[in-house]
N, C-alpha and C. Protein backbone atom coordinates (compact mmCIF):
# COMPACT_ATOMS: atom_id res chain seq x y z
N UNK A 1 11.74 12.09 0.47
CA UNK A 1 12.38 11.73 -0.79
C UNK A 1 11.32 11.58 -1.86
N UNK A 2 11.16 12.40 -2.91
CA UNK A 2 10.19 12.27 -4.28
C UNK A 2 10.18 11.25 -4.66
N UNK A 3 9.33 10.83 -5.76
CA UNK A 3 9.63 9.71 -6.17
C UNK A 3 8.67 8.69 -5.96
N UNK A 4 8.19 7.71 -6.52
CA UNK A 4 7.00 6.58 -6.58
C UNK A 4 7.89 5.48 -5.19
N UNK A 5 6.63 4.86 -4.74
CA UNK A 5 7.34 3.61 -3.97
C UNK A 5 7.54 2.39 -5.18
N UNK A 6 8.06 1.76 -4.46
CA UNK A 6 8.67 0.40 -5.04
C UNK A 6 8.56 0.82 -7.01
N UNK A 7 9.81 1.70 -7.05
CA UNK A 7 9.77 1.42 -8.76
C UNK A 7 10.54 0.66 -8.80
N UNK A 8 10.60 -0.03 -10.45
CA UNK A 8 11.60 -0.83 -11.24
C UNK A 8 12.60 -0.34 -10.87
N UNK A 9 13.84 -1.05 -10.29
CA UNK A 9 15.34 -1.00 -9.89
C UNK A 9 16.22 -1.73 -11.37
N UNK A 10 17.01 -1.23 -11.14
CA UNK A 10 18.66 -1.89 -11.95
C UNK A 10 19.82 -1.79 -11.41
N UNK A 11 20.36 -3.31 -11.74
CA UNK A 11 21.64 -3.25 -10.95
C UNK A 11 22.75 -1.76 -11.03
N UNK A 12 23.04 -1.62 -9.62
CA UNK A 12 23.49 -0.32 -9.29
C UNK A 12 22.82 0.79 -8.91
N UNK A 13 21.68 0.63 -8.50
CA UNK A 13 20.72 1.33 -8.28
C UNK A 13 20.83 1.58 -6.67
N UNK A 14 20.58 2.82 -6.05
CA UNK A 14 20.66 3.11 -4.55
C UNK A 14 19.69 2.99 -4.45
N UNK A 15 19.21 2.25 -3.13
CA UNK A 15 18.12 2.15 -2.56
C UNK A 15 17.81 2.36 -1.39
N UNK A 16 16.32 2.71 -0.51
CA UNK A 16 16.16 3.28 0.92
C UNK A 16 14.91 2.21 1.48
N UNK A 17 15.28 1.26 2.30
CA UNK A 17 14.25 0.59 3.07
C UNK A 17 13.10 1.34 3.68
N UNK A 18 12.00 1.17 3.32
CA UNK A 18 10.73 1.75 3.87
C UNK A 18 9.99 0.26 5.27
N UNK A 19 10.27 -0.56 4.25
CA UNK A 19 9.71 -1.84 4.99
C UNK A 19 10.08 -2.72 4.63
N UNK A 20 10.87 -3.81 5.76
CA UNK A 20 10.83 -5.20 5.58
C UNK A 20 10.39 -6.42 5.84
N UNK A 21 9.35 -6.73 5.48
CA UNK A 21 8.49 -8.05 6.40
C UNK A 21 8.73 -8.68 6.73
N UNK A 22 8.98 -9.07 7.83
CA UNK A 22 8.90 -9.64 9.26
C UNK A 22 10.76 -9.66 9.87
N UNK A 23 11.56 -8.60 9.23
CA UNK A 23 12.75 -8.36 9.17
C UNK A 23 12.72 -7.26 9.73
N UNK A 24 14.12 -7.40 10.90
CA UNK A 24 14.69 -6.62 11.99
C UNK A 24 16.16 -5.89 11.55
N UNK A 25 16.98 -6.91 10.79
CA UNK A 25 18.16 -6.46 10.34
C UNK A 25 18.45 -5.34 9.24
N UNK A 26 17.33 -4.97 8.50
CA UNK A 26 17.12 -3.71 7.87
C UNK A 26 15.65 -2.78 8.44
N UNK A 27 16.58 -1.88 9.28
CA UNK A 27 15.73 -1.13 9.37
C UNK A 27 15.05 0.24 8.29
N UNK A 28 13.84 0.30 8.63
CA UNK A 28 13.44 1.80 7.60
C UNK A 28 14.43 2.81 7.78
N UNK A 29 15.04 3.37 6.71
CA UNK A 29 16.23 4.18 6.44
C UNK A 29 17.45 3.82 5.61
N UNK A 30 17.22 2.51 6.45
CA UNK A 30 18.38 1.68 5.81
C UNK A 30 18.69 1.83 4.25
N UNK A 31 19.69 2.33 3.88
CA UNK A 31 20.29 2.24 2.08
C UNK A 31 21.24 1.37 1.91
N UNK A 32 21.30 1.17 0.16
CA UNK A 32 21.58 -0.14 0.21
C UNK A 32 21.71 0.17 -1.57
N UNK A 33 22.88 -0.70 -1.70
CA UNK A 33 22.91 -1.08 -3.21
C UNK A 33 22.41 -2.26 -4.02
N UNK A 34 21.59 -1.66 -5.20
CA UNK A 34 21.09 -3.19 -5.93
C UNK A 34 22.10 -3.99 -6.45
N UNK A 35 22.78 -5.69 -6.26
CA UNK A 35 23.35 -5.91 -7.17
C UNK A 35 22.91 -6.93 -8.04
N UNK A 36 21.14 -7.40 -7.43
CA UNK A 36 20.56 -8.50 -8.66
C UNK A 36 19.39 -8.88 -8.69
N UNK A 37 19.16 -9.03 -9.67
CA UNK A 37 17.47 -8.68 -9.49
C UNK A 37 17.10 -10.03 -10.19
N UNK A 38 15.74 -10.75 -9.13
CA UNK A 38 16.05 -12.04 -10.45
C UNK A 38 14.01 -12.26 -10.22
N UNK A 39 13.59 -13.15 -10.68
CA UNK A 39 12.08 -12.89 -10.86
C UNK A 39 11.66 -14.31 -9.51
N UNK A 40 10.86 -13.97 -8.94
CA UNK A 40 10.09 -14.29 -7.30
C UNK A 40 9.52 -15.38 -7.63
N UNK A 41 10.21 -16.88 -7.67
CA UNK A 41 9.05 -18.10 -8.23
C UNK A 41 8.38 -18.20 -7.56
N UNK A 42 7.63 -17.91 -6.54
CA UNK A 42 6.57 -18.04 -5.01
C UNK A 42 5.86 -17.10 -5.57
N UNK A 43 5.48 -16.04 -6.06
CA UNK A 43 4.94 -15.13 -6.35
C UNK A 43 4.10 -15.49 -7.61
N UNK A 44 2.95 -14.31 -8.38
CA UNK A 44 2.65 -13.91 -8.92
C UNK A 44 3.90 -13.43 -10.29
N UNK A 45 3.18 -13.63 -11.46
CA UNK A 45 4.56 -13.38 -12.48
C UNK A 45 4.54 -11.80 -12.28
N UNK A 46 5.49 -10.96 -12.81
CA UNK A 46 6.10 -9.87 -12.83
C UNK A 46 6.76 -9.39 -11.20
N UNK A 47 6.62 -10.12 -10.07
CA UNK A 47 7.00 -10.01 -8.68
C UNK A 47 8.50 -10.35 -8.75
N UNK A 48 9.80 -10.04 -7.74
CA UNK A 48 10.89 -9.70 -7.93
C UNK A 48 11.98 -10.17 -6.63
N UNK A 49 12.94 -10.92 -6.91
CA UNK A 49 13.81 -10.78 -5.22
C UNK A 49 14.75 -9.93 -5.77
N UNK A 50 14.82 -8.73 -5.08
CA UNK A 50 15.96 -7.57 -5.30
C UNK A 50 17.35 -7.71 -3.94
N UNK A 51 17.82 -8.46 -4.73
CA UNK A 51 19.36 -8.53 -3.42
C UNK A 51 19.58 -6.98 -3.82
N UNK A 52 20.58 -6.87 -2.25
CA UNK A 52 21.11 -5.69 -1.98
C UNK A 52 21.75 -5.84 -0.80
N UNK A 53 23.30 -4.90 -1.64
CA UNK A 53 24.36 -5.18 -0.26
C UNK A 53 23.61 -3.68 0.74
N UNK A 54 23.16 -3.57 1.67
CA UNK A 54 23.11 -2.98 2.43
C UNK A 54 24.15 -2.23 3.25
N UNK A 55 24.12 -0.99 3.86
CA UNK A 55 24.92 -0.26 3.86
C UNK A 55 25.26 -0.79 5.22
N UNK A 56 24.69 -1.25 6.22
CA UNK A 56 24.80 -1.83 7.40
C UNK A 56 25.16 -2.88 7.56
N UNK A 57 25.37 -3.05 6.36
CA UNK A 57 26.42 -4.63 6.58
C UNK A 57 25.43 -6.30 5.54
N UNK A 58 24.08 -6.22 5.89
CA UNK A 58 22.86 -6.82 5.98
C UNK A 58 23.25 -7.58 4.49
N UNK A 59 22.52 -8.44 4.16
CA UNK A 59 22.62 -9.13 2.28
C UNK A 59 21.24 -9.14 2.31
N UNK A 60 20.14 -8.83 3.10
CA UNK A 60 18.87 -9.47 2.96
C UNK A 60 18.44 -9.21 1.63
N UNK A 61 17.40 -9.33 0.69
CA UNK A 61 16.96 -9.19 -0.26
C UNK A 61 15.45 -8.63 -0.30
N UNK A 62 15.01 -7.86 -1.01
CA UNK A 62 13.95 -6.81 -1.22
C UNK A 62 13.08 -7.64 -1.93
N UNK A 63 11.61 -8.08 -1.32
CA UNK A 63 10.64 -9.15 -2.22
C UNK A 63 9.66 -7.84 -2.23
N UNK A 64 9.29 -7.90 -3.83
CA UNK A 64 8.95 -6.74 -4.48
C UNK A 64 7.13 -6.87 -3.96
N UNK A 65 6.70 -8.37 -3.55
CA UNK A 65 5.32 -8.49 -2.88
C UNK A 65 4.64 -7.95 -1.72
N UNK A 66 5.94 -7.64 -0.95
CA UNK A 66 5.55 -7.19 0.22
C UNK A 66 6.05 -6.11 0.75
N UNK A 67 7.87 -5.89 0.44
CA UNK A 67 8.33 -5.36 0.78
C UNK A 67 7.99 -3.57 0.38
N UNK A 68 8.71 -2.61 0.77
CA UNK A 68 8.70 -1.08 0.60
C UNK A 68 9.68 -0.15 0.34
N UNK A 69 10.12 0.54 -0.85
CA UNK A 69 11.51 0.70 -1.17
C UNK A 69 10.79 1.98 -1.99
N UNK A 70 12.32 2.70 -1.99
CA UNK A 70 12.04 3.91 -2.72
C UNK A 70 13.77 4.04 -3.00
N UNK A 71 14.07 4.62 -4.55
CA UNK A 71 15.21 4.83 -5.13
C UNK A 71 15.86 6.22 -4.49
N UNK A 72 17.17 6.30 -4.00
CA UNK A 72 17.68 7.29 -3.88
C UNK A 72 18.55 8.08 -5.04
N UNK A 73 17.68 9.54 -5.44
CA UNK A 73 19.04 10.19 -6.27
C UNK A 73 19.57 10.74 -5.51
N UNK A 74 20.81 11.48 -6.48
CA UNK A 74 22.12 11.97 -5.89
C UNK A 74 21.09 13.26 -5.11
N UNK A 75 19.68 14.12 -5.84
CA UNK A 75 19.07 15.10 -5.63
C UNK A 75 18.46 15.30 -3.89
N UNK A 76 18.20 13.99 -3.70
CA UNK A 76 17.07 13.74 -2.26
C UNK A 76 18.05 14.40 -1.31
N UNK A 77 16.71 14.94 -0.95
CA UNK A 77 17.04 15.87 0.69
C UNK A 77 16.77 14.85 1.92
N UNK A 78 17.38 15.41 2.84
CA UNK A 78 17.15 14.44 3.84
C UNK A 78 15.70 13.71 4.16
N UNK A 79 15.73 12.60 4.27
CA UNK A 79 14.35 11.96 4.35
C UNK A 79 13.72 12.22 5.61
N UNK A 80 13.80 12.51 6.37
CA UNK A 80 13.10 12.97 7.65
C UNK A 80 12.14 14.17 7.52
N UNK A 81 12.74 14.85 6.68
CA UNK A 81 11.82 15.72 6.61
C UNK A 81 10.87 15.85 5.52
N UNK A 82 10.40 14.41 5.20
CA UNK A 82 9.51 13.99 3.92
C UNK A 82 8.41 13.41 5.32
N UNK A 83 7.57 14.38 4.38
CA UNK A 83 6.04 13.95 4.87
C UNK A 83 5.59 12.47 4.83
N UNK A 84 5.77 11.71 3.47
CA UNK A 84 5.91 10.01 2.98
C UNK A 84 6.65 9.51 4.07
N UNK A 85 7.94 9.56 4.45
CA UNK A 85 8.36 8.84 5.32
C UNK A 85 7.85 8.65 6.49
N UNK A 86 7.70 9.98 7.47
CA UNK A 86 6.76 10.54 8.66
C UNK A 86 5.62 9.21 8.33
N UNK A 87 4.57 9.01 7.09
CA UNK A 87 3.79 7.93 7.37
C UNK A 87 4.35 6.96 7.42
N UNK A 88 5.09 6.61 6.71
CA UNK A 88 5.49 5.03 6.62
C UNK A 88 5.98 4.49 8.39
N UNK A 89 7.11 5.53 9.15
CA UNK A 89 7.01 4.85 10.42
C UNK A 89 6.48 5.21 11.00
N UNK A 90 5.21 5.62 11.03
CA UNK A 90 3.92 5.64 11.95
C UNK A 90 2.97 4.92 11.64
N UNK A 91 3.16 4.44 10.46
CA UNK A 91 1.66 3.66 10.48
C UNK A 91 2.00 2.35 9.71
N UNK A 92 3.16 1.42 10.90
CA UNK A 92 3.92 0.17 10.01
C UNK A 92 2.66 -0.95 10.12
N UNK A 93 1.49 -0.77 10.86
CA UNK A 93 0.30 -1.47 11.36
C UNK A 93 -0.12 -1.82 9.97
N UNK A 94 -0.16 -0.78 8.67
CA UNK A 94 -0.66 -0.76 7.76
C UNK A 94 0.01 -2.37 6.86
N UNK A 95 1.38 -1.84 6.74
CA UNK A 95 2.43 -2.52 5.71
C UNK A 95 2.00 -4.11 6.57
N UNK A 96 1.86 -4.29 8.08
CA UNK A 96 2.27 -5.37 8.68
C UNK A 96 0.79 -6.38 8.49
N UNK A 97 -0.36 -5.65 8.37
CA UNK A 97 -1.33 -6.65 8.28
C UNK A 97 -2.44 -6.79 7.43
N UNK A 98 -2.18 -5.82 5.97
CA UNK A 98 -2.89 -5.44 5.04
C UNK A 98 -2.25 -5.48 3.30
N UNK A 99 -2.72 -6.00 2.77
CA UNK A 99 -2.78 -6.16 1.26
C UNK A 99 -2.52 -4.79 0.51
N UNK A 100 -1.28 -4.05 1.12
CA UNK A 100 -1.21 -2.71 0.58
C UNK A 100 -1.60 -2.46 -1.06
N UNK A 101 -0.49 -3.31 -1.55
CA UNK A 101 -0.45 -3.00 -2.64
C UNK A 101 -1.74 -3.58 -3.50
N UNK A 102 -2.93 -4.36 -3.23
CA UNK A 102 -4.07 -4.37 -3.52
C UNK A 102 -4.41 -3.61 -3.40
N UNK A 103 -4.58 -2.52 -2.56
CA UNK A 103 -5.41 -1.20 -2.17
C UNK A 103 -5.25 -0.64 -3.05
N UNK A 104 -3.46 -0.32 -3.44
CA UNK A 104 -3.50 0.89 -4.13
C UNK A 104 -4.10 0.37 -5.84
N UNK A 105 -3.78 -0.57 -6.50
CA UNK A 105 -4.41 -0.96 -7.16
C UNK A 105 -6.10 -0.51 -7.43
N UNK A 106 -6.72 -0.98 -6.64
CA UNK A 106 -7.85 -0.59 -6.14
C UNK A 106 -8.34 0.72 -6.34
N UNK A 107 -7.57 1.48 -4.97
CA UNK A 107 -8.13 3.25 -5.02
C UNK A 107 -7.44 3.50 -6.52
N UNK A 108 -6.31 3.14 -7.39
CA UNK A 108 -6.47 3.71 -8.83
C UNK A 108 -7.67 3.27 -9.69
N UNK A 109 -8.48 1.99 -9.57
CA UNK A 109 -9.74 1.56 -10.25
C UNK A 109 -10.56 3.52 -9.86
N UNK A 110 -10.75 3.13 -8.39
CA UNK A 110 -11.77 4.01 -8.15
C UNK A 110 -11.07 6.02 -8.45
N UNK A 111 -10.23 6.11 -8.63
CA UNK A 111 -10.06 7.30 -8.88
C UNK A 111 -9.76 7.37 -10.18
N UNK A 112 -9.90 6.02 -11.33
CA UNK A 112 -10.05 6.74 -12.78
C UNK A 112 -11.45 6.43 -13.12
N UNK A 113 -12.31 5.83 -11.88
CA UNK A 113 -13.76 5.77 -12.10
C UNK A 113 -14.33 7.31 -11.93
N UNK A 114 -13.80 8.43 -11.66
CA UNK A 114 -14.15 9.65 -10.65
C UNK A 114 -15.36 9.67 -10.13
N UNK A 115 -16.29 8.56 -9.39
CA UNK A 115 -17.08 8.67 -8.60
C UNK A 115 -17.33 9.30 -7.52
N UNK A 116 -15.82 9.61 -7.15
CA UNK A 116 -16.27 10.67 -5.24
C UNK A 116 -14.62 11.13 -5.33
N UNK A 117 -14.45 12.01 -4.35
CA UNK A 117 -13.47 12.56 -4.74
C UNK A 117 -12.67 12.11 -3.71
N UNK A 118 -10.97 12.06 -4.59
CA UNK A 118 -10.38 10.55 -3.53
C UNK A 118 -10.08 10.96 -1.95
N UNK A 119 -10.17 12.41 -1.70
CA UNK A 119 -9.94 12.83 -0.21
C UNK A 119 -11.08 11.64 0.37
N UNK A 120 -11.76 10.93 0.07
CA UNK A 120 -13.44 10.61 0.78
C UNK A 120 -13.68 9.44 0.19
N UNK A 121 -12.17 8.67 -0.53
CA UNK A 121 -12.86 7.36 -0.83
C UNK A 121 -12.48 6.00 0.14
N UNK A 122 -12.21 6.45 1.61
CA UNK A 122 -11.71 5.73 1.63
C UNK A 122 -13.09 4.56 2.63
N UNK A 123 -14.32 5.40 2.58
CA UNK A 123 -15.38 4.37 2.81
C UNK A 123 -15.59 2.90 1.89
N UNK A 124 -15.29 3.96 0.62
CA UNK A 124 -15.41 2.70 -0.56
C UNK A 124 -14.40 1.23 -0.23
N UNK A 125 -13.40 1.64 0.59
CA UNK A 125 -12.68 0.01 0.76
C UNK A 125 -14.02 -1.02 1.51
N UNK A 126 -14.82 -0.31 2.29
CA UNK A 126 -15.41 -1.26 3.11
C UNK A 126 -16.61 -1.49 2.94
N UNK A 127 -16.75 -0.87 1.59
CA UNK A 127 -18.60 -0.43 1.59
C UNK A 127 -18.98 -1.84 1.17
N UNK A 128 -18.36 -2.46 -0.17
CA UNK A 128 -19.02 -3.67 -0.90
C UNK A 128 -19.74 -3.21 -1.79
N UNK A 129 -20.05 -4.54 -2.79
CA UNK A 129 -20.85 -3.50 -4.28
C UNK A 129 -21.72 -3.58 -4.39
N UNK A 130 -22.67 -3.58 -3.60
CA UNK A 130 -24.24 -2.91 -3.31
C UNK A 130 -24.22 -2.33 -2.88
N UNK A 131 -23.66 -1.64 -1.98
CA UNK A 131 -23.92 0.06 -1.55
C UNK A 131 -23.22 0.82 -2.55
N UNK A 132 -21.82 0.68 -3.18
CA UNK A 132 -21.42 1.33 -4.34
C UNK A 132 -22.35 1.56 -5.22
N UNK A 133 -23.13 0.41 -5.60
CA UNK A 133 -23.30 0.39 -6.90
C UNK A 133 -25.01 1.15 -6.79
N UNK A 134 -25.58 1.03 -5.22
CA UNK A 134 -26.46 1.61 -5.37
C UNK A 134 -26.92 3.24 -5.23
N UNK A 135 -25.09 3.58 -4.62
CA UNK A 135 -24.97 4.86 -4.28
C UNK A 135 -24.49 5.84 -5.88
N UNK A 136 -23.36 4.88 -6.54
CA UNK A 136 -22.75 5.46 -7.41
C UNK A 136 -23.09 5.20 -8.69
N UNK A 137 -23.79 4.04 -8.91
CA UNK A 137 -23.68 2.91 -10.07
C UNK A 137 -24.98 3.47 -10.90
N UNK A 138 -25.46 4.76 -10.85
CA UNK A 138 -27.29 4.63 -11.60
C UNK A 138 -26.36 5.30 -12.96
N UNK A 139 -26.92 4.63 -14.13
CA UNK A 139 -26.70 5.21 -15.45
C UNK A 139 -25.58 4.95 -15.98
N UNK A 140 -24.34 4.04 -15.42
CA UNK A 140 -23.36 3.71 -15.49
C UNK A 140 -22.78 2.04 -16.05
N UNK A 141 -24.00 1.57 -16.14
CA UNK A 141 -24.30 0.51 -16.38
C UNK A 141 -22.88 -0.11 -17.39
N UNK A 142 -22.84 0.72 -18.15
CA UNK A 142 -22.07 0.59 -19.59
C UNK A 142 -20.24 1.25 -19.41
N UNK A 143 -20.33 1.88 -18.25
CA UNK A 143 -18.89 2.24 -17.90
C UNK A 143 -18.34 1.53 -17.23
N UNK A 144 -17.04 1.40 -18.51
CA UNK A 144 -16.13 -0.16 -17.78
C UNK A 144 -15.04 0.42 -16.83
N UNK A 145 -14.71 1.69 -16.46
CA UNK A 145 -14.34 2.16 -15.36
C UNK A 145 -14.93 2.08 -13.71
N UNK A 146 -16.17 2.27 -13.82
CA UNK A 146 -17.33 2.14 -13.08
C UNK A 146 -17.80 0.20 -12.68
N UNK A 147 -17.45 -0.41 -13.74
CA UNK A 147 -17.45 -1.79 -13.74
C UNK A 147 -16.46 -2.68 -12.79
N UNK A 148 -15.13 -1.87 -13.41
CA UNK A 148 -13.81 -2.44 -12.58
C UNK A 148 -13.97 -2.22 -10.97
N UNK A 149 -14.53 -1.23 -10.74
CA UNK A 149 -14.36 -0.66 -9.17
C UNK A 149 -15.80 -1.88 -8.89
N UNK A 150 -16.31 -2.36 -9.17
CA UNK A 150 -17.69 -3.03 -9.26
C UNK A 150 -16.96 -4.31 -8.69
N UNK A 151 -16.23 -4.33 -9.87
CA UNK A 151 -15.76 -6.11 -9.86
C UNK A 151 -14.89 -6.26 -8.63
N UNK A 152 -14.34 -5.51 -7.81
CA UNK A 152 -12.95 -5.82 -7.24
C UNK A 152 -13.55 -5.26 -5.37
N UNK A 153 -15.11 -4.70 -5.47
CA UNK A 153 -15.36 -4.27 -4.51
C UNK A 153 -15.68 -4.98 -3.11
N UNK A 154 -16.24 -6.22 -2.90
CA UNK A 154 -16.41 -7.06 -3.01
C UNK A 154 -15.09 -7.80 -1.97
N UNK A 155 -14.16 -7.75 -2.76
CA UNK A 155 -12.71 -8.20 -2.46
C UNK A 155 -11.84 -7.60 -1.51
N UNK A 156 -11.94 -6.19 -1.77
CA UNK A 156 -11.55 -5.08 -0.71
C UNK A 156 -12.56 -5.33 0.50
N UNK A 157 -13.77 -4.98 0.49
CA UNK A 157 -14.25 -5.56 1.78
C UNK A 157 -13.82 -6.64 2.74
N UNK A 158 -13.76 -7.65 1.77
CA UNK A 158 -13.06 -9.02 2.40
C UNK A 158 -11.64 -8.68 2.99
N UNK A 159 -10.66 -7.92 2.44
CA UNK A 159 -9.62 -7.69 3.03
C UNK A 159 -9.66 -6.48 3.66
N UNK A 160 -10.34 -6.10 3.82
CA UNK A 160 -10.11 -4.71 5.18
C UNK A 160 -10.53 -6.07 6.11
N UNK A 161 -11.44 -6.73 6.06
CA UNK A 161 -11.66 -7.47 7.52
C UNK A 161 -10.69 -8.18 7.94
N UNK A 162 -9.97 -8.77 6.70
CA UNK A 162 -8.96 -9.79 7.37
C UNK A 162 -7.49 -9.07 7.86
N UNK A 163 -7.79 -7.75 6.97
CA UNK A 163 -6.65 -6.87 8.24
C UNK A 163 -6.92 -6.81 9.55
N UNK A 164 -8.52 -6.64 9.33
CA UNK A 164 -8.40 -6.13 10.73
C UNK A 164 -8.76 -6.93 12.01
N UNK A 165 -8.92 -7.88 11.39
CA UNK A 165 -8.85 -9.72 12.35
C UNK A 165 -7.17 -9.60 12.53
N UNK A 166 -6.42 -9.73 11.62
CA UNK A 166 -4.49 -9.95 11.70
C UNK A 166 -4.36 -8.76 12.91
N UNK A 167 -4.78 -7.58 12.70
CA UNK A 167 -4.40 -6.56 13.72
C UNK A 167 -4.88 -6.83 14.92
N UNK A 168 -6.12 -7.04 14.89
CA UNK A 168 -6.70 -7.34 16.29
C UNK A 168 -6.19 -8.38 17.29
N UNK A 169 -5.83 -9.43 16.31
CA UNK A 169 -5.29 -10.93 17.12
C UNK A 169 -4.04 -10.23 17.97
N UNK A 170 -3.11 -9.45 16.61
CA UNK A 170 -1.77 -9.40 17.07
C UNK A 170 -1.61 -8.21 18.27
N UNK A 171 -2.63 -7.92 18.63
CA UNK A 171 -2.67 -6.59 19.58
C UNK A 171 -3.64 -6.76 20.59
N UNK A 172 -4.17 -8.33 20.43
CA UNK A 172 -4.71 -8.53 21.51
C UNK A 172 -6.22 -7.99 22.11
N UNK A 173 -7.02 -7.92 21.01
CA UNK A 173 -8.42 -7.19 20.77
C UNK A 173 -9.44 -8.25 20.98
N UNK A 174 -10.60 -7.70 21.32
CA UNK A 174 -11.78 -8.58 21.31
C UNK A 174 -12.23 -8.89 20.44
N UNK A 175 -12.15 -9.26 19.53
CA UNK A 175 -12.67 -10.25 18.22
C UNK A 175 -14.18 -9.89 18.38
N UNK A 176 -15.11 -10.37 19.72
CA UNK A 176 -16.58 -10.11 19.42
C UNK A 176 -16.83 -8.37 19.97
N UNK A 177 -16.34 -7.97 19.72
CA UNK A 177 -16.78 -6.60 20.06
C UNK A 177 -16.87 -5.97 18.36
N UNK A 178 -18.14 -5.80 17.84
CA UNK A 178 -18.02 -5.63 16.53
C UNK A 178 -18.38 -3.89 16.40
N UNK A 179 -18.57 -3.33 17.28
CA UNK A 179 -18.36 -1.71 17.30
C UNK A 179 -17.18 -1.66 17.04
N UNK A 180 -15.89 -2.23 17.79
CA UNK A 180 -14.62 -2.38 17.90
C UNK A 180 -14.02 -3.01 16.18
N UNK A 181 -14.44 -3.58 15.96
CA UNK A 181 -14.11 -4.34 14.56
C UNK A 181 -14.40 -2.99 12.84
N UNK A 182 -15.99 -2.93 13.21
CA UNK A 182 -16.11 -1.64 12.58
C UNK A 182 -15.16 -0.39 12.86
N UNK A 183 -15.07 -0.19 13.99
CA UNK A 183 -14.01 1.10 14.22
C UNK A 183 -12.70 1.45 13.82
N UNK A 184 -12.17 0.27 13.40
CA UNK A 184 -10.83 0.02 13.14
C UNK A 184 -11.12 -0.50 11.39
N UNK A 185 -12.05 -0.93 10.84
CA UNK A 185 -12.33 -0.56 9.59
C UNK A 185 -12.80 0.57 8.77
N UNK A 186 -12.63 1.56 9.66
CA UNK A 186 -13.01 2.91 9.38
C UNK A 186 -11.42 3.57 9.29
N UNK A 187 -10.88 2.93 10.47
CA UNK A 187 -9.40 3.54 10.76
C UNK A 187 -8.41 3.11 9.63
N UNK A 188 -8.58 1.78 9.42
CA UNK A 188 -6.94 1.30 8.27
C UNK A 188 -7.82 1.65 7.21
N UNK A 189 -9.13 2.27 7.17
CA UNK A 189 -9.27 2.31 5.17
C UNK A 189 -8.49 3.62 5.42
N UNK A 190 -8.85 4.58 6.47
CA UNK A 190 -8.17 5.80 6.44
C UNK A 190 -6.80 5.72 5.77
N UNK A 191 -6.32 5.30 6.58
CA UNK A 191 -5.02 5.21 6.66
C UNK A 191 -4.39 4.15 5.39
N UNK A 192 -4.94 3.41 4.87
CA UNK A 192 -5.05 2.93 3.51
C UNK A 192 -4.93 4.12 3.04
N UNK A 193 -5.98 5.21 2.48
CA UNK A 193 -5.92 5.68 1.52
C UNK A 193 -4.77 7.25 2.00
N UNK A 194 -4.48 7.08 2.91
CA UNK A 194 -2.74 7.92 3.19
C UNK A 194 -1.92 7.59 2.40
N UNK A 195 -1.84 6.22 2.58
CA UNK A 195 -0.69 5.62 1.93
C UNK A 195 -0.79 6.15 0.51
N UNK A 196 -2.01 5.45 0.16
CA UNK A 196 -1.75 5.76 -1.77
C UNK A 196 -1.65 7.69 -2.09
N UNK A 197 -2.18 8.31 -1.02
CA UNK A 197 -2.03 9.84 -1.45
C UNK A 197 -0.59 10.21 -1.41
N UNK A 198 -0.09 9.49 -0.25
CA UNK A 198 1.35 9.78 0.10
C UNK A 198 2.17 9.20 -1.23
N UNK A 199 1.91 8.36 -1.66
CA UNK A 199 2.90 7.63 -2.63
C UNK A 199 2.34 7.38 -3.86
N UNK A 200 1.08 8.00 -4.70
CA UNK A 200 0.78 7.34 -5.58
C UNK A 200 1.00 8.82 -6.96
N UNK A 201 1.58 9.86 -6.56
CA UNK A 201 2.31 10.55 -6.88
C UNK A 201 0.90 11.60 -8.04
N UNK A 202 -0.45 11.25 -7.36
CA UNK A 202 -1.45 12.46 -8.13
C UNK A 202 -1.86 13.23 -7.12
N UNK A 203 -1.65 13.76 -6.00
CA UNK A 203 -1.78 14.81 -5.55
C UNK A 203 -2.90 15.90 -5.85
N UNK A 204 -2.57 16.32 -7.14
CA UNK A 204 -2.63 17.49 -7.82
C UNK A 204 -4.04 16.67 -8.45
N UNK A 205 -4.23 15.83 -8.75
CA UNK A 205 -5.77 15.56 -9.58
C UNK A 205 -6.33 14.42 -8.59
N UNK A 206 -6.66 14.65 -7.51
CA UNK A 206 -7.56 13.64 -6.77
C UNK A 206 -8.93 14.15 -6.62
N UNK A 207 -9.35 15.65 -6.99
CA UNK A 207 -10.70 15.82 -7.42
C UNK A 207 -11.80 15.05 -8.05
């Protein structure tokens, strides 16, 4: 199904569950009508609880922080045979123990910085900003594109680890095996930066 993840909804709006955190009663597929949208006091301002009668019966409500949604038009072809979807239920590891939507935030800093080309940025989640800044940063001093990916680098490091502590616990991993720890921070930046190729709708200019 085309289309950005989690856009702005309005009441009456069709909708398709990608992900619900820590929710069983809507599964991915699941569609569903918006009928109210009201603003997330637990949250960050501009964050959202999107009720929706669900087509399966369900009332749960869509929290715009965590959750994963994509609008259905009358146009969409069957979703199965969308490449986007194919990731989303294969790689729910991602949605379940990682700061998605920080990432993508993020890989947009670093792909309007055009430092490396985004097929290959996805070292940059784990590098930190001394190796960035000593790999990418000469002469740049003064570029506030180049700055932002600076400021926020730092932060991403910190959360690839604490994904990959949440993953490890919940799957039962050796915590001191730090080949093992590295390996799997190589793996979810991957797969981090799937996500945002899959859904961040530039394709066509990630050069």
């Amino acid at each position: 199904m085309k289309g950005e993840l989690n856009p702005k909804l309005e009441i009456g709006d069709r909708v398709m569950c990608y992900h619900m955190e820590g929710e069983t009663q809507v599964p991915p597929g699941t569609e569903g009508t918006v009928v109210q949208i009201g603003r997330d006091p637990f949250e960050v301002k501009g964050e959202e609880i999107i009720r929706v009668n669900w087509d399966n019966g369900s009332k749960l409500s869509l929290i715009s922080a965590t959750d994963a949604w994509k609008k259905v038009e009358p146009s969409d072809i069957n979703e199965q045979s969308d490449p986007s979807w194919t990731f989303i239920t294969e790689n729910s590891d991602v949605f379940e123990n990682f700061d998605w939507r920080w990432f993508r935030t993020f890989l947009t800093k670093i792909r309007n910085s055009g430092i490396v080309n985004m097929f290959g940025a996805s070292p940059l989640l784990y590098s930190g900003r001394d190796h960035i800044d000593r790999y990418y940063g000469e002469g740049r001093e003064d570029d506030e594109e180049m700055q932002a990916v600076l400021d926020d680098a730092e932060e991403s490091k910190h959360k690839i680890v604490q994904g990959v502590i949440s993953y490890m616990i919940a799957n039962n991993k050796d915590l001191d095996n730090m080949d093992l720890v590295n390996r799997y921070a190589r793996h979810f930046s991957q797969k981090i930066l799937g996500l945002y190729i899959a859904f961040s709708n530039v394709t066509g200019s990630l050069d």
